[in-house]
Protein backbone atom coordinates (compact mmCIF):
# COMPACT_ATOMS: atom_id res chain seq x y z
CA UNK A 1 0.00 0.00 0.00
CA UNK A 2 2.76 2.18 0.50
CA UNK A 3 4.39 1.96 -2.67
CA UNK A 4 1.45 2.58 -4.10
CA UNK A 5 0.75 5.94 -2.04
CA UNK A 6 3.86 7.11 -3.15
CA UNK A 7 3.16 6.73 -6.66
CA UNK A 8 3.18 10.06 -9.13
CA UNK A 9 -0.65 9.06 -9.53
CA UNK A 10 -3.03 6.81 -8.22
CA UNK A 11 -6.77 6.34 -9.80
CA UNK A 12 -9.68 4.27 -8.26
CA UNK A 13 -12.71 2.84 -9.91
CA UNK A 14 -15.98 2.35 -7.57
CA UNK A 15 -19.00 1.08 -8.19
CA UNK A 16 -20.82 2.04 -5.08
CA UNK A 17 -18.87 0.95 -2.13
CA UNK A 18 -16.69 -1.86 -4.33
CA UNK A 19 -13.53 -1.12 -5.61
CA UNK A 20 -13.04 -2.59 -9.08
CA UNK A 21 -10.35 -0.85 -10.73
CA UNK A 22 -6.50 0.51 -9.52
CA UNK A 23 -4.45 2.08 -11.52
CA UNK A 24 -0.81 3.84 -10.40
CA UNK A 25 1.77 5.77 -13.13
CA UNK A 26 5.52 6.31 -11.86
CA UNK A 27 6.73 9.73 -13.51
CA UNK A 28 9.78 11.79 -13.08
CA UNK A 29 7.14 14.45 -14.02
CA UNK A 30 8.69 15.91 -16.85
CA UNK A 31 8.76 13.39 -20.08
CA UNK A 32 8.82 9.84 -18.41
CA UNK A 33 5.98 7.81 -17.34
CA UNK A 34 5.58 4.00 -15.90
CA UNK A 35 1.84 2.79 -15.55
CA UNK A 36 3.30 -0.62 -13.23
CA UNK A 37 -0.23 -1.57 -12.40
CA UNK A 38 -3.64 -1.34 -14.00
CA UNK A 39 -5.75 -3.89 -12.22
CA UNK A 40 -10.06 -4.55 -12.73
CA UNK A 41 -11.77 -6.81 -11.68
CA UNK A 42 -12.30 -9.84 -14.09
CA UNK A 43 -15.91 -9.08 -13.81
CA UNK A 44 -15.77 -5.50 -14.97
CA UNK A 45 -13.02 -6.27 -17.67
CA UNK A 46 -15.27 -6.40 -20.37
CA UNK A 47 -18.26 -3.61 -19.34
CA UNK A 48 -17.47 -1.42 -21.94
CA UNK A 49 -17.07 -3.64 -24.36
CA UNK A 50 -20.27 -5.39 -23.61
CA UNK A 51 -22.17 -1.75 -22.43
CA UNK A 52 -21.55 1.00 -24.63
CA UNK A 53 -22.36 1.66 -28.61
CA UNK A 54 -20.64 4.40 -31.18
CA UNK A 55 -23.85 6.29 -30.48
CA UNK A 56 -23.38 6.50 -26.26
């Protein structure tokens, strides 16, 4: 947890009270950026996919 507190960024994805994305990006915050994790759950891996059209 502390690694990732320390990270340049750190994004969350909730749907209501579960979390079911994480996301983190390492930068030297000029030109250089690391995204080490991206992690959703295996149930929300596909929502957009599945839930969204070219007209949303």
């Amino acid at each position: 947890m502390k690694a990732l507190l320390n990270s340049h960024s750190l994004v969350t994805a909730w749907d209501g009270t579960t979390l079911v994305g994480l996301g983190n990006a390492i930068s030297d915050g000029y030109l250089v950026v690391y995204y080490p994790h991206l992690l959703v759950l295996p149930s929300y891996q596909n929502f957009y996919k599945n839930n969204l059209s070219i007209d949303d």
